[in-house]
C-alpha atoms as a PDB file:
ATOM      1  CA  UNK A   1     -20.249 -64.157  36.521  1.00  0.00           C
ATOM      2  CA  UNK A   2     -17.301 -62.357  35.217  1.00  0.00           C
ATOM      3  CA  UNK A   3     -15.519 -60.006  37.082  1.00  0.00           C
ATOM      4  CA  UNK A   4     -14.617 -56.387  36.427  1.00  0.00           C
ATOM      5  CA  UNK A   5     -12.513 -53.189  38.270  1.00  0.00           C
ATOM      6  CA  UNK A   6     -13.327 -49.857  37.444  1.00  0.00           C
ATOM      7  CA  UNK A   7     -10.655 -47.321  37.838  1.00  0.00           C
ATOM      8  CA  UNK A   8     -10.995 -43.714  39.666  1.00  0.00           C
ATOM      9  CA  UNK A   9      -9.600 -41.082  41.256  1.00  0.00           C
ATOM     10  CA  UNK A  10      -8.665 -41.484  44.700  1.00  0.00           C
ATOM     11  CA  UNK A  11     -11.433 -40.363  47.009  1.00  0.00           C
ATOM     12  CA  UNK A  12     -14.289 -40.876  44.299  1.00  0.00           C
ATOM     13  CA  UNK A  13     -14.625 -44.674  44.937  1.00  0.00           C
ATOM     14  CA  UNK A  14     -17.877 -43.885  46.957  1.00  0.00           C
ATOM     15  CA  UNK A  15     -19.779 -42.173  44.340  1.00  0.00           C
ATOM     16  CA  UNK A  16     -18.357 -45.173  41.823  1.00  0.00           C
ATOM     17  CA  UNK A  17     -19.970 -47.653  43.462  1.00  0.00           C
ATOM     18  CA  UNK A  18     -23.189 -45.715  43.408  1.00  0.00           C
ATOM     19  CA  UNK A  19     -23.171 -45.639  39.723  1.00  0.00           C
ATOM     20  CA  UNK A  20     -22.005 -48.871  39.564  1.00  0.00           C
ATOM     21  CA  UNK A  21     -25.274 -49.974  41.736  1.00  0.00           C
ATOM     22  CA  UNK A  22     -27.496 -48.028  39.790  1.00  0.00           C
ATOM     23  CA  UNK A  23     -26.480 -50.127  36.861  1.00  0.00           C
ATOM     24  CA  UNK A  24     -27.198 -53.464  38.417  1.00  0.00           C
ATOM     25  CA  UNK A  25     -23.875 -54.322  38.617  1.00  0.00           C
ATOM     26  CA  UNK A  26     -22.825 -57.244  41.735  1.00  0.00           C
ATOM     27  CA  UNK A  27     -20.665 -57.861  44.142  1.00  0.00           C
ATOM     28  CA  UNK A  28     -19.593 -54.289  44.722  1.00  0.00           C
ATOM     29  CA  UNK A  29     -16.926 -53.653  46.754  1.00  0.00           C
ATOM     30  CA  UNK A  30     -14.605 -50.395  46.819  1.00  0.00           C
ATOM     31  CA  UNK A  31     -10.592 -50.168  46.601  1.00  0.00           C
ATOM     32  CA  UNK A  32      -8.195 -48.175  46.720  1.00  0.00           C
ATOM     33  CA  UNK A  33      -8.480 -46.237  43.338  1.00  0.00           C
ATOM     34  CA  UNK A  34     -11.197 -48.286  42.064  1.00  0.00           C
ATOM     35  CA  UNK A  35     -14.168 -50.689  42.973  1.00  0.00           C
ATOM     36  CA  UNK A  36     -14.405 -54.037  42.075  1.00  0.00           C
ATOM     37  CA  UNK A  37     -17.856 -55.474  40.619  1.00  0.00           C
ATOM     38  CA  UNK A  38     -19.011 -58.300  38.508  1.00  0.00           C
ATOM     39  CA  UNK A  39     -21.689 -58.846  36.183  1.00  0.00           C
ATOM     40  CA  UNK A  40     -22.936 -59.871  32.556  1.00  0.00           C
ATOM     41  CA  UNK A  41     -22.373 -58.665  29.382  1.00  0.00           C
ATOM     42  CA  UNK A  42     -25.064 -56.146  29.747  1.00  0.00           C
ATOM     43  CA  UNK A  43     -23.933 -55.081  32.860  1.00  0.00           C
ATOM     44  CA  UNK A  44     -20.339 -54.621  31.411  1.00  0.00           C
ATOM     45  CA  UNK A  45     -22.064 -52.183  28.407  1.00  0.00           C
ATOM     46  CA  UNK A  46     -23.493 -50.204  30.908  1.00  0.00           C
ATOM     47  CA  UNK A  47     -20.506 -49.406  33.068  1.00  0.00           C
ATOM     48  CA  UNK A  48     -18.917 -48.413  29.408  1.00  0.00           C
ATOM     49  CA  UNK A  49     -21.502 -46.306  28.389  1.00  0.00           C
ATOM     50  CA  UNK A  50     -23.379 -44.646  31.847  1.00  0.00           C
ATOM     51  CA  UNK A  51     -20.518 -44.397  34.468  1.00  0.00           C
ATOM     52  CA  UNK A  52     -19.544 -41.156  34.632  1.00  0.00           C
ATOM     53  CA  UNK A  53     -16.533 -40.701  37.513  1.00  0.00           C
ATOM     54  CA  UNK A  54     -14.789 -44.326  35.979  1.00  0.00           C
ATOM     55  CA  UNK A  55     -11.652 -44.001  34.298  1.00  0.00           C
ATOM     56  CA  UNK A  56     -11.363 -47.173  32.829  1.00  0.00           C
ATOM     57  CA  UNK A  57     -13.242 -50.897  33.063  1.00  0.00           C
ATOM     58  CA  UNK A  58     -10.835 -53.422  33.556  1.00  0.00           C
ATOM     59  CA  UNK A  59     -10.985 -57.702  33.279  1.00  0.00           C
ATOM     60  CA  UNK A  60      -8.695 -58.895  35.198  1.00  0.00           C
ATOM     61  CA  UNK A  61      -7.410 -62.043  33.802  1.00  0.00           C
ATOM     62  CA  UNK A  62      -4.118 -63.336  35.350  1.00  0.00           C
ATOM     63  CA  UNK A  63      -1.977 -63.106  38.136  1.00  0.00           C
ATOM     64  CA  UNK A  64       1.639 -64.464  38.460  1.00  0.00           C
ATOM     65  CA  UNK A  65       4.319 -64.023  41.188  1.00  0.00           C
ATOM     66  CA  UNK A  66       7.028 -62.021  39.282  1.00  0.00           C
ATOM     67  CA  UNK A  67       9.757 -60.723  41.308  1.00  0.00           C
ATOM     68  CA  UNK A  68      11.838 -60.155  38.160  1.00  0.00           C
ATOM     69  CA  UNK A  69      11.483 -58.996  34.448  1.00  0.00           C
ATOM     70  CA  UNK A  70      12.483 -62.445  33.553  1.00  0.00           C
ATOM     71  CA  UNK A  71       9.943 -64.034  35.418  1.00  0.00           C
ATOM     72  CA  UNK A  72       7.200 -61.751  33.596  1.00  0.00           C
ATOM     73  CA  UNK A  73       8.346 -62.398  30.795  1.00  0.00           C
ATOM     74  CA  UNK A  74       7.947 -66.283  31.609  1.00  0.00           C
ATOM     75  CA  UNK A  75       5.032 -65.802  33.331  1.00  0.00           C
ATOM     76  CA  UNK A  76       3.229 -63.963  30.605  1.00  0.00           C
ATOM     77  CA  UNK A  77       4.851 -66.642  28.090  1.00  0.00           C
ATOM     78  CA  UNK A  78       2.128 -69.443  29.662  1.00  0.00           C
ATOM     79  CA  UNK A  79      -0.240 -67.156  28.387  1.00  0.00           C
ATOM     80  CA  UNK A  80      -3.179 -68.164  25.733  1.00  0.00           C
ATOM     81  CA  UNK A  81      -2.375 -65.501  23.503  1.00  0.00           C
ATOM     82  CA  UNK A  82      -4.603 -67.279  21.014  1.00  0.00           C
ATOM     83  CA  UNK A  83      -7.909 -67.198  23.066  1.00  0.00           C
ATOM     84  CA  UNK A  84      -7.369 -63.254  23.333  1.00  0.00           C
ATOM     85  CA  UNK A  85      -6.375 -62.215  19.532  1.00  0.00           C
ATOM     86  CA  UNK A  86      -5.560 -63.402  16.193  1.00  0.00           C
ATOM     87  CA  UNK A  87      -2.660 -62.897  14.294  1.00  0.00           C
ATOM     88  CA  UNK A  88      -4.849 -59.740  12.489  1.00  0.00           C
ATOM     89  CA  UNK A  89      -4.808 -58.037  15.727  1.00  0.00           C
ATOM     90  CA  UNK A  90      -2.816 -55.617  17.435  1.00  0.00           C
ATOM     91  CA  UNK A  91      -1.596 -55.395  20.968  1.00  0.00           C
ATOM     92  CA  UNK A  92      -0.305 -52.943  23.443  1.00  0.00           C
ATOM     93  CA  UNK A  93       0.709 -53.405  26.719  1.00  0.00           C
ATOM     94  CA  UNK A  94       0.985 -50.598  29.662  1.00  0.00           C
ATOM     95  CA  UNK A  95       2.719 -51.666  32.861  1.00  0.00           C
ATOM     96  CA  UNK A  96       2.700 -49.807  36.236  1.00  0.00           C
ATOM     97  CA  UNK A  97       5.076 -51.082  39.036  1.00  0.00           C
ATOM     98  CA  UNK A  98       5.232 -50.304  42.744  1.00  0.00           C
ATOM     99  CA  UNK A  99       7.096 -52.107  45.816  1.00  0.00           C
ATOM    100  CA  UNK A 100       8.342 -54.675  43.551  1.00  0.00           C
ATOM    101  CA  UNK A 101      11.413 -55.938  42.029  1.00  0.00           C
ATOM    102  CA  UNK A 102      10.281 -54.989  38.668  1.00  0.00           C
ATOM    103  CA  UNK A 103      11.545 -51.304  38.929  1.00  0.00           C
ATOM    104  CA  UNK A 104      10.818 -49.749  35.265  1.00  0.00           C
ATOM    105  CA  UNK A 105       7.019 -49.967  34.345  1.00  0.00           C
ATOM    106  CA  UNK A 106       8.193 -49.071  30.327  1.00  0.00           C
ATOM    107  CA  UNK A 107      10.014 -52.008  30.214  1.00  0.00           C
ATOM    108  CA  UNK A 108       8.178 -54.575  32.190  1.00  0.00           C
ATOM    109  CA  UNK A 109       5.151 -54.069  29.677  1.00  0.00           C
ATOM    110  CA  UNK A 110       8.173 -54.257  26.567  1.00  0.00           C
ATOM    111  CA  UNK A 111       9.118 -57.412  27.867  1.00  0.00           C
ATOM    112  CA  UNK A 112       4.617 -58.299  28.578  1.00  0.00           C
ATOM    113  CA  UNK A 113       4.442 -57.553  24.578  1.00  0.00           C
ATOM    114  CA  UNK A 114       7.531 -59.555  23.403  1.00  0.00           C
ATOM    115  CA  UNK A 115       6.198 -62.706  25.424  1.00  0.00           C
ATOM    116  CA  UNK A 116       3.433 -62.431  23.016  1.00  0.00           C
ATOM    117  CA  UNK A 117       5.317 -63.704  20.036  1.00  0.00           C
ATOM    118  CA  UNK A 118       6.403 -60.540  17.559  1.00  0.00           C
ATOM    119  CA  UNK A 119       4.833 -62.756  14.902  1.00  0.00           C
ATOM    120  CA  UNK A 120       1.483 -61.912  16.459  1.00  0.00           C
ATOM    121  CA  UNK A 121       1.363 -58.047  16.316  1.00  0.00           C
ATOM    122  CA  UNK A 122       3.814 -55.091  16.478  1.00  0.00           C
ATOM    123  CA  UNK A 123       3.715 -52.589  19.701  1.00  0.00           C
ATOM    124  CA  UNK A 124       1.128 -50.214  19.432  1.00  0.00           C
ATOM    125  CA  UNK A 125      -0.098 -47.514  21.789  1.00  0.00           C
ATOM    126  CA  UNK A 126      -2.941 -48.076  23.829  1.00  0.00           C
ATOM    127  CA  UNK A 127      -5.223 -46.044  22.166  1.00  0.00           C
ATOM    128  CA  UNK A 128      -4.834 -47.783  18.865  1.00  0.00           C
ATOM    129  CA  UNK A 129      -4.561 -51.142  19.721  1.00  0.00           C
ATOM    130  CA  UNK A 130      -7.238 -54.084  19.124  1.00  0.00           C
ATOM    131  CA  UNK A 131      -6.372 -55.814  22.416  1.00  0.00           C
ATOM    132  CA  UNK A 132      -5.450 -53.490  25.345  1.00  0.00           C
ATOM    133  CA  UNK A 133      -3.103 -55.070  28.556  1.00  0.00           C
ATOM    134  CA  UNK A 134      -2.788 -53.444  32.014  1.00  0.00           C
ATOM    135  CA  UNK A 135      -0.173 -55.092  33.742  1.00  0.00           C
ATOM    136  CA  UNK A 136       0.134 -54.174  37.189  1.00  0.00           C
ATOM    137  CA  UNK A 137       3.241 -55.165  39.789  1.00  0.00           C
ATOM    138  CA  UNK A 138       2.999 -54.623  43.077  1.00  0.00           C
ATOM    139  CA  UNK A 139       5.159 -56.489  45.605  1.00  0.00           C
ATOM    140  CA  UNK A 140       6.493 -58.974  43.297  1.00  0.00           C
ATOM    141  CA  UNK A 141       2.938 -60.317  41.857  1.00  0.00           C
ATOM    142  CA  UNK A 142       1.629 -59.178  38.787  1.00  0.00           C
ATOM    143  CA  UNK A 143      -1.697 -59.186  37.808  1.00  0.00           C
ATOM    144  CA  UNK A 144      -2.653 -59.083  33.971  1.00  0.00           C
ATOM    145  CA  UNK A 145      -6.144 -57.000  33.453  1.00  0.00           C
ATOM    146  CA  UNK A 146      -7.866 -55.969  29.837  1.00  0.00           C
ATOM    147  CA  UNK A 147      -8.544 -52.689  29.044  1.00  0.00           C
ATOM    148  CA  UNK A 148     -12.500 -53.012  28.074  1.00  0.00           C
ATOM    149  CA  UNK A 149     -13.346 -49.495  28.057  1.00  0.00           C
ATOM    150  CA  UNK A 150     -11.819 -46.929  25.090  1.00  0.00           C
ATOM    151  CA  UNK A 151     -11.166 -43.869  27.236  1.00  0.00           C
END
């Protein structure tokens, strides 16, 4: 069963998981800005369409100890770019850092897109890309996550 994290704002992670359990969704559990669930496709259309206090729905998809923009770059080279997009797709990539070695979030997810092969796509902003990246680094491990929702 695939596994999903839906963003919020801090403090409204109780009332997310409420929604999230009056969807059906499994294996609820609440985080700090977020809960974590998992469920089918179905499941995943709901949380899209009826939860109300979610920012975002997230897959997350990767994780990689990265304690420097070289090794993301590396990291996110081993990547199957292929099994996410064609070359007819676009792709952006937003990065947010904390506690890590990787210090500047605009470039970490410069240096996320470039792995990806510039023959692929060009950089696009998140709101009009085909494939949308969260990268997130905190304490030298990043974790790669797809942007499923459109907000």
């Amino acid at each position: 069963m695939p596994k999903f994290f839906a963003t919020c704002a801090r403090g409204l992670e109780p009332l997310l998981a409420k929604e999230l359990a009056a969807i059906n969704a499994l294996d609820i559990k609440k985080d700090r800005g977020g809960v974590n669930f998992s469920g089918d496709s179905t499941t995943l259309y709901n949380a899209n369409l009826w939860l109300r206090t979610a920012v975002r729905v997230l897959q997350p998809l990767f994780s990689y100890i990265c304690p420097t923009p070289d090794d993301l770059y590396e990291a996110c080279r081993t990547v199957k770019w292929f099994d996410l997009m064609t070359t007819d797709h676009t792709l952006a990539v937003d990065c947010n850092v904390r506690d890590s070695g990787i210090t500047h979030s605009q470039y970490a997810a410069r240096r996320g897109h470039e792995s990806s092969g510039q023959r692929l796509s060009t950089y696009h902003c998140l709101s009009s890309a085909d494939v949308r990246l969260r990268n997130f680094a905190l304490r030298n491990v990043l974790n790669i996550e797809q942007q499923l929702s459109s907000r």
